[in-house]
Protein backbone atom coordinates (compact mmCIF):
# COMPACT_ATOMS: atom_id res chain seq x y z
CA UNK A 1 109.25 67.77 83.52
CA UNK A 2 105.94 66.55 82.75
CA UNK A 3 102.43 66.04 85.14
CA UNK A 4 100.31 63.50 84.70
CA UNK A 5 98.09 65.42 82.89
CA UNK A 6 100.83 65.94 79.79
CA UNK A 7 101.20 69.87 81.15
CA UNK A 8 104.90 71.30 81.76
CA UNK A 9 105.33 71.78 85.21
CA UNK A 10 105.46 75.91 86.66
CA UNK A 11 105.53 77.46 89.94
CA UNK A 12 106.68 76.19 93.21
CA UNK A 13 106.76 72.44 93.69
CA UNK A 14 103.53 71.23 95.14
CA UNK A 15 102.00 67.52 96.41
CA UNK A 16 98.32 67.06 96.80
CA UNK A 17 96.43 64.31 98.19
CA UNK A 18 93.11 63.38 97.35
CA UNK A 19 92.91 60.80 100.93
CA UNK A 20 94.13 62.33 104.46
CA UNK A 21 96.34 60.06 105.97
CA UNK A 22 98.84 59.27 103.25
CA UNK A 23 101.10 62.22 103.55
CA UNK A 24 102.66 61.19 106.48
CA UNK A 25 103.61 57.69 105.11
CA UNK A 26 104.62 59.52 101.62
CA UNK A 27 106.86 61.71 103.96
CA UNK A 28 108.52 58.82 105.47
CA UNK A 29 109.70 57.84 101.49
CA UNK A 30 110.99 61.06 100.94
CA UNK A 31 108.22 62.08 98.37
CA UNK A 32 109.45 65.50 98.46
CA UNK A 33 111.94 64.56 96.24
CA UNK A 34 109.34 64.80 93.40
CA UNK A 35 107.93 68.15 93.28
CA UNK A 36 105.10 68.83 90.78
CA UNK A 37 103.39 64.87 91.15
CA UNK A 38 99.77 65.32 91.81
CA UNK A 39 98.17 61.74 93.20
CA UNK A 40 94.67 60.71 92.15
CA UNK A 41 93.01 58.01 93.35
CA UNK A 42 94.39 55.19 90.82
CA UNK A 43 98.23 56.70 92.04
CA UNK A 44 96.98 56.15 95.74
CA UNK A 45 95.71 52.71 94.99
CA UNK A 46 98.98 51.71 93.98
CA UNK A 47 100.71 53.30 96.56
CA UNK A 48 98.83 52.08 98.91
CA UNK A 49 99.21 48.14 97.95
CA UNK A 50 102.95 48.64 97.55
CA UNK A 51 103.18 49.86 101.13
CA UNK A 52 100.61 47.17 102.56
CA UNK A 53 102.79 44.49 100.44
CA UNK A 54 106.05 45.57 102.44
CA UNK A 55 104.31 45.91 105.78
CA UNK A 56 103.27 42.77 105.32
CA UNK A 57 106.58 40.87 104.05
CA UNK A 58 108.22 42.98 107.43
CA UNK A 59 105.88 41.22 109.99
CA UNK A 60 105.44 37.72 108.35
CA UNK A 61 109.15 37.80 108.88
CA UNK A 62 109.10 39.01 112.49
CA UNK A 63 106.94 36.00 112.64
CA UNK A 64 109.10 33.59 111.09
CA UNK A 65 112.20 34.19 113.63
CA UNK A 66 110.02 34.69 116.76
CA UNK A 67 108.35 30.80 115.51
CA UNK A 68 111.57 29.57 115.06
CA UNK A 69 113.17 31.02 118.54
CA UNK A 70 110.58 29.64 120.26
CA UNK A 71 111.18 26.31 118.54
CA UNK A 72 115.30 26.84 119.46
CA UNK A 73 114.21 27.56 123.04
CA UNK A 74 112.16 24.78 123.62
CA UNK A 75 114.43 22.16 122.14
CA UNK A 76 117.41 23.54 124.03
CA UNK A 77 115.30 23.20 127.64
CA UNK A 78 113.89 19.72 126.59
CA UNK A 79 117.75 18.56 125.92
CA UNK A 80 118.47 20.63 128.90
CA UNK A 81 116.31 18.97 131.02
CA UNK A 82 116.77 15.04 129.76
CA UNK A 83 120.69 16.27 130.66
CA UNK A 84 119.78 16.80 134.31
CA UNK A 85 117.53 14.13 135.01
CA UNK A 86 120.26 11.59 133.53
CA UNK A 87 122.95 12.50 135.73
CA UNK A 88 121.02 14.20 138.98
CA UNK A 89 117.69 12.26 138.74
CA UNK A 90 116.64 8.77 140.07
CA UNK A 91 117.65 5.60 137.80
CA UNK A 92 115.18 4.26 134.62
CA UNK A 93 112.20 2.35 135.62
CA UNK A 94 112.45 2.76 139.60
CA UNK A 95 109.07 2.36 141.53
CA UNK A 96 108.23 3.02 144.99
CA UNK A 97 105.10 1.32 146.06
CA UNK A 98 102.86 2.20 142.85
CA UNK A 99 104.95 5.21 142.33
CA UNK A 100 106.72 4.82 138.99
CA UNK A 101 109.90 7.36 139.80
CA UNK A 102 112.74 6.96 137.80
CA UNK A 103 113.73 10.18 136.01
CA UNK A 104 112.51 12.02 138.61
CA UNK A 105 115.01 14.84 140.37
CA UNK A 106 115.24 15.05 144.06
CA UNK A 107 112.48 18.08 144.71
CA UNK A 108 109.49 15.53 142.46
CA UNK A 109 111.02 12.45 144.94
CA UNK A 110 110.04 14.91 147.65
CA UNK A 111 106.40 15.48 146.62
CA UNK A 112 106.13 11.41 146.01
CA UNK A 113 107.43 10.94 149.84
CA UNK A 114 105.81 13.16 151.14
CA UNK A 115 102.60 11.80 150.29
CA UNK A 116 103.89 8.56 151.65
CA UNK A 117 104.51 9.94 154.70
CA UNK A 118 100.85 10.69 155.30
CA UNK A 119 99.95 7.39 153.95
CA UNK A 120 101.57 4.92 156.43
CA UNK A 121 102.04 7.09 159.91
CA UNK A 122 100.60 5.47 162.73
CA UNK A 123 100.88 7.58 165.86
CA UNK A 124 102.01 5.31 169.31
CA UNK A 125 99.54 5.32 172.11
CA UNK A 126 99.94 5.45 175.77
CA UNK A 127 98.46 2.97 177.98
CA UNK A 128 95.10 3.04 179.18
CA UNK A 129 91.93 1.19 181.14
CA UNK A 130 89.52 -0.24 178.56
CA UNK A 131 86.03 0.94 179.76
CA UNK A 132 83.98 -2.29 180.05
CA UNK A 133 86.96 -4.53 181.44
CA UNK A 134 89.25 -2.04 183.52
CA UNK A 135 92.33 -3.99 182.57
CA UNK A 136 95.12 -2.26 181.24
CA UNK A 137 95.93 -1.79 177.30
CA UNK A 138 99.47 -2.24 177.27
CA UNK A 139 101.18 0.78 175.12
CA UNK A 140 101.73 0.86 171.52
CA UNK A 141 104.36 1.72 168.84
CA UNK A 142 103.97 3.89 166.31
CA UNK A 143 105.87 3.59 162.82
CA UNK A 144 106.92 6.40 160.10
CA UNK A 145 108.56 6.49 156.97
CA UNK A 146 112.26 7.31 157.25
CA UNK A 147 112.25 10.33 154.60
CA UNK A 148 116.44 10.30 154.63
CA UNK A 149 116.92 6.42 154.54
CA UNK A 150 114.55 6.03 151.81
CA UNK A 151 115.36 8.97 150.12
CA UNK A 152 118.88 7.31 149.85
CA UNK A 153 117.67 4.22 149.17
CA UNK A 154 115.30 5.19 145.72
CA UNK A 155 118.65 7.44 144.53
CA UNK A 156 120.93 4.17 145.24
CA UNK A 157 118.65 1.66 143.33
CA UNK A 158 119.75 0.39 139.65
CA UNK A 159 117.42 0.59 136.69
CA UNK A 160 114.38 -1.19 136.98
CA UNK A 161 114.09 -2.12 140.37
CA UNK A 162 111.02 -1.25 143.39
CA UNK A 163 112.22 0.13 146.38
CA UNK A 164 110.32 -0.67 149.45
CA UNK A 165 109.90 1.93 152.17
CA UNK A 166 112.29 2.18 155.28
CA UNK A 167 110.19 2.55 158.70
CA UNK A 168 111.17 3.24 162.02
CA UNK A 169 108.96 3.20 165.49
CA UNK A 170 107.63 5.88 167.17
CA UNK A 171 107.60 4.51 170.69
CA UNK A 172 105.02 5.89 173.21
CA UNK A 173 105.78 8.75 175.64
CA UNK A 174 104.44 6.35 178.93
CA UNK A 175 104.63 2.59 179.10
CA UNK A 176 102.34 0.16 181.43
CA UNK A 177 105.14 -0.41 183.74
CA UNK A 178 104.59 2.93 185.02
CA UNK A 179 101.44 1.86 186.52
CA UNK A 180 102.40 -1.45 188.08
CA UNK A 181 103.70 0.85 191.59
CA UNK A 182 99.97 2.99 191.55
CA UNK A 183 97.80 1.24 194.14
CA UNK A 184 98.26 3.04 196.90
CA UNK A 185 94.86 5.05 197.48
CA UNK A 186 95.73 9.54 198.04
CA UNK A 187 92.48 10.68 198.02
CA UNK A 188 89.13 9.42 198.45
CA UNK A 189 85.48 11.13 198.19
CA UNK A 190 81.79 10.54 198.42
CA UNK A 191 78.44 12.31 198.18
CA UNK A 192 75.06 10.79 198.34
CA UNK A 193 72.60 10.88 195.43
CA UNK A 194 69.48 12.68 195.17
CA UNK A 195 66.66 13.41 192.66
CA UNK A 196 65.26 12.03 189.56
CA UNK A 197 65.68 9.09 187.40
CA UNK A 198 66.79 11.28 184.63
CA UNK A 199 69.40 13.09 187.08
CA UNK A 200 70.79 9.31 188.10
CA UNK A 201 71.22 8.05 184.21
CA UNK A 202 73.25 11.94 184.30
CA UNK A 203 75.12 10.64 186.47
CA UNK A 204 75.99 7.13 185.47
CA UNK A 205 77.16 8.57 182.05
CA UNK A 206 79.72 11.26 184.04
CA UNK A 207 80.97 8.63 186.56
CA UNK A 208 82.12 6.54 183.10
CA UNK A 209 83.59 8.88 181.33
CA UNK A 210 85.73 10.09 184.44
CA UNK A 211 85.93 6.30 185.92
CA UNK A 212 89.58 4.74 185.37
CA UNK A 213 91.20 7.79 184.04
CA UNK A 214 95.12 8.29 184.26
CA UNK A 215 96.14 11.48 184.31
CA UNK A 216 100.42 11.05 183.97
CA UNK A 217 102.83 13.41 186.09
CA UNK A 218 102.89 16.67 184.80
CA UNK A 219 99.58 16.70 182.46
CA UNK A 220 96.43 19.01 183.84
CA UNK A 221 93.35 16.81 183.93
CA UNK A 222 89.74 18.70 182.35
CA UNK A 223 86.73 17.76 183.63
CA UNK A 224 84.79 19.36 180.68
CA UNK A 225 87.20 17.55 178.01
CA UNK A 226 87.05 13.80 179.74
CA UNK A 227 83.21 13.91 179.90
CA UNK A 228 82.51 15.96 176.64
CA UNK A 229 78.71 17.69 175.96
CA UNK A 230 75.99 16.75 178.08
CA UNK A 231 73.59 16.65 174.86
CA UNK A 232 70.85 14.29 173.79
CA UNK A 233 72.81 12.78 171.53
CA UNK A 234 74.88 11.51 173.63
CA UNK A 235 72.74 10.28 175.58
CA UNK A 236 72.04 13.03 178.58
CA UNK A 237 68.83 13.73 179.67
CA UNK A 238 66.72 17.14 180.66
CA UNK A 239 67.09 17.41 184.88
CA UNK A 240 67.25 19.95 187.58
CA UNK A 241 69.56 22.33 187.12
CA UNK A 242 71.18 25.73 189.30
CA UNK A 243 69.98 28.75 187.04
CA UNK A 244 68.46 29.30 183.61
CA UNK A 245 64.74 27.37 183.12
CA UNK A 246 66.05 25.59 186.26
CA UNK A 247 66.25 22.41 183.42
CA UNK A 248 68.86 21.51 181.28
CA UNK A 249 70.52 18.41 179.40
CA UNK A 250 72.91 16.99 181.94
CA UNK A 251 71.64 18.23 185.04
CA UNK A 252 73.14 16.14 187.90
CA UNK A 253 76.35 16.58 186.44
CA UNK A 254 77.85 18.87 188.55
CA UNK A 255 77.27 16.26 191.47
CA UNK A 256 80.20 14.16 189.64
CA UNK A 257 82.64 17.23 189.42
CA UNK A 258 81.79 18.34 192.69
CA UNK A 259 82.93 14.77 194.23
CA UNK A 260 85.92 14.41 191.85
CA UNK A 261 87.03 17.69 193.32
CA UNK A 262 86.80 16.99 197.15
CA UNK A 263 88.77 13.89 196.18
CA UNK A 264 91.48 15.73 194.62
CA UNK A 265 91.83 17.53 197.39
CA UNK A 266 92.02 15.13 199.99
CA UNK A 267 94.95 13.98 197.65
CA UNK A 268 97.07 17.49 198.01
CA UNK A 269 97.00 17.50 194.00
CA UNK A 270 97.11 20.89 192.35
CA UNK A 271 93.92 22.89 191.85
CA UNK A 272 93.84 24.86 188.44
CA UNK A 273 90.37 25.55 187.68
CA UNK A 274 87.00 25.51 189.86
CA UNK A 275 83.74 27.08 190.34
CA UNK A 276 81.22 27.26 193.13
CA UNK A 277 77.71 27.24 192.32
CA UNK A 278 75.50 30.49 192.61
CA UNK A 279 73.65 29.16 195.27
CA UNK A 280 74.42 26.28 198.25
CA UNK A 281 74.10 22.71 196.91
CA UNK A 282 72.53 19.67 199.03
CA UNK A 283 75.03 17.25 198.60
CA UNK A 284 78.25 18.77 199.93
CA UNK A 285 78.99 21.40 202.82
CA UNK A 286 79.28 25.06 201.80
CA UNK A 287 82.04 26.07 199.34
CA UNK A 288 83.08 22.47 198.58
CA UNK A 289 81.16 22.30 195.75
CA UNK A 290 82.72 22.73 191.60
CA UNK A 291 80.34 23.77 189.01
CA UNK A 292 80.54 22.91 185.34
CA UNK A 293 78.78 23.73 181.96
CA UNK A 294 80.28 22.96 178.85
CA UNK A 295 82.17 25.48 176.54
CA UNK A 296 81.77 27.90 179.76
CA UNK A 297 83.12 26.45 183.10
CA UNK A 298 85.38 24.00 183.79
CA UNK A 299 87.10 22.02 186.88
CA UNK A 300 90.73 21.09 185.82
CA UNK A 301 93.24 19.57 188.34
CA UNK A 302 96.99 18.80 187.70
CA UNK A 303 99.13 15.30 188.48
CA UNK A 304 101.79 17.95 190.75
CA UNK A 305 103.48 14.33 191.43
CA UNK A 306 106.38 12.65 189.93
CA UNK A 307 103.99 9.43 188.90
CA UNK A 308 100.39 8.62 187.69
CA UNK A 309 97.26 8.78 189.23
CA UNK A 310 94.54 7.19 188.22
CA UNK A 311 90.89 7.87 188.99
CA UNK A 312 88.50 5.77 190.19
CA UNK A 313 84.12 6.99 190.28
CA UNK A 314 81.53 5.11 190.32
CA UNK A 315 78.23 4.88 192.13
CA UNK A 316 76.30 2.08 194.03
CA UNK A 317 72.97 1.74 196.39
CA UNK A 318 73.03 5.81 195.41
CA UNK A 319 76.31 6.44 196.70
CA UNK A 320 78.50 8.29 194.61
CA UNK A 321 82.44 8.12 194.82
CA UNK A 322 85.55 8.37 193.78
CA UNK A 323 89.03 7.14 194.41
CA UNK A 324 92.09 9.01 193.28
CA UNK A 325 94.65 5.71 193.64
CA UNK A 326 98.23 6.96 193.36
CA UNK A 327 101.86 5.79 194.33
C-alpha cells in the first residue's frame, strides 16, 4: 500500500493529526481501519467539510419534522377545539347585552356573567328617618342577575338572537311596618349645656348624627360609628376637652354620649361598651358619665328587645336630650 507521499508503507500502522480535536470524530468513522494514512491539512479540510455537510443535513432534518409536528399539533387542537365549541358551546351570533357570545363554552359564559353580575347589583335598603324631614323612607328592593336562569337562557337561545338578563329582588331584611307599633317612649334623658360657642356647634353636629336613629332588635348600636371623626373637615371645632392640651376637635362631644347613655339606661337596654371620664364631669352626677374619642373609646349599646328603637336627641334653650321611643 501506498502513502501519500508515493512511499511503501513499513512498520506498525500509525495516524497522525496535524489539528487536535479531529481524532475523536475520525474514531467515531472507524479510521483505524486505514493504517499507514497520514492527514495534512488539505486531507483535514476535506474531512472536515464532509463531516460539517452531514451534521448539517442531520439537524436541518430534525428541523423539518419538529416544524411540521408543530404544524400537525396545532391543526389537530384548532379542529379540536371548533369540535367542542359546536356541540358544547353557546349557538352562532348570540349576544348578551353588548357581549357578542356565541361560540363561547360554559367556563368563558362564566367570566362574561360574572362581570354582569357586578354591573347591575343593587343592594336593598332598610328603612330609615331622612335627616332634614324625620319622615320615614319606606324600604327598598334590591335586584341581581339570576346566574342559573340566564345561564340557561344564553345556552337555550337559537343562532343569532340577544338574550336579555333574568333579575330577581333582593328584598330588605326590615320593612317600615315594623316601625308603625314604636311610639311608646322607654327611656328618656337630659343634661344641661355649658361652655363655649365652639363646644355648642360640637354639639349640634353629635345630636344630628345620633338624632332619629333606629337601631333594629338584635343589632349593637356604636356611638363612635353613628357620629364618625370629630375633625375639621367635618365640620368640628377646637373646645375644652378632659386630658391632653386640655383642647381638641370635638370637645363637647362627650356631653352627647354621656346623655345618650343615661337614656339607655333608663330604658333597661343592654350596655356593651362605656367609659367614665378621668376626672368628674359638670353635667351629670358621679359615674354616670361615658367618654368617647375616636379610633380609641367607644359607647356601644344593644336593641336586647324583640322590636326597634329609635332614638331621639336634640337640644333647645341649652337643654340637651334624648328620647329612646320604643314599643
Amino acid at each position: 500500500m501506498m502513502t501519500d507521499i508515493g512511499k511503501p508503507y513499513e512498520g506498525k500502522p500509525h495516524v497522525r493529526f496535524d489539528e487536535e480535536g479531529l481524532e475523536t470524530a475520525l474514531h467515531s468513522t472507524n479510521t483505524a481501519n486505514y493504517p499507514g494514512i497520514v492527514f495534512r491539512d488539505q486531507n483535514l479540510r476535506g474531512v472536515k467539510d464532509v463531516i460539517g455537510k452531514m451534521y448539517q443535513v442531520t439537524i436541518n432534518r430534525k428541523a423539518v419534522f419538529l416544524v411540521g409536528m408543530l404544524i400537525f399539533v396545532s391543526v389537530y387542537a384548532s379542529w379540536l377545539d371548533r369540535i367542542e365549541r359546536k356541540f358544547y358551546g353557546v349557538k352562532p351570533g348570540v349576544y348578551i347585552e353588548e357581549h357578542h357570545v356565541g361560540g363561547f363554552l360554559p367556563e368563558e359564559l362564566e367570566v362574561v356573567l360574572d362581570e354582569l353580575v357586578i354591573k347591575h347589583r343593587e343592594m336593598p335598603m332598610n328603612p330609615y328617618f331622612d335627616r332634614e324631614t324625620g319622615e320615614i323612607v319606606p324600604e327598598k328592593y334590591g335586584k341581581e342577575v339570576d346566574v342559573n336562569a340566564t345561564y340557561r337562557a344564553v345556552f337555550g337561545a337559537p343562532p343569532n338572537t340577544r338574550v336579555k338578563l333574568i333579575l330577581r329582588e333582593m328584598p330588605p331584611v326590615h320593612t317600615a311596618k315594623e316601625l308603625e307599633p314604636v311610639n311608646r317612649q322607654l327611656g328618656y334623658f337630659h343634661t344641661w349645656f355649658y361652655g363655649s360657642w365652639q363646644r355648642h356647634e360640637n354639639i349640634v353636629l353629635a345630636l344630628r348624627s345620633i338624632n332619629n336613629q333606629i337601631v333594629w332588635s338584635g343589632e349593637t348600636f356604636s356611638f363612635n360609628e353613628t357620629v364618625g371623626p370629630r375633625s375639621p373637615e367635618r365640620g368640628y371645632r377646637p373646645a375644652p376637652v378632659i386630658g391632653g392640651d386640655g383642647i381638641g376637635f370635638g370637645g363637647g362631644v362627650c356631653q352627647v354620649s354621656t346623655t345618650l347613655y343615661n337614656a339607655v339606661m333608663a330604658a333597661g337596654l343592654e350596655v356593651v361598651e362605656r367609659y367614665p371620664h378621668s376626672s368628674r364631669v359638670p353635667y351629670v352626677a358621679a359615674g354616670k358619665d361615658a367618654t368617647v374619642v375616636f379610633g380609641a373609646l367607644d359607647f356601644r349599646f344593644r336593641n336586647n328587645t324583640d322590636y326597634p328603637v329609635i332614638v331621639k336627641a336634640g337640644i333647645s334653650r341649652g337643654k340637651i336630650t334624648v328620647y329612646i321611643i320604643g314599643k
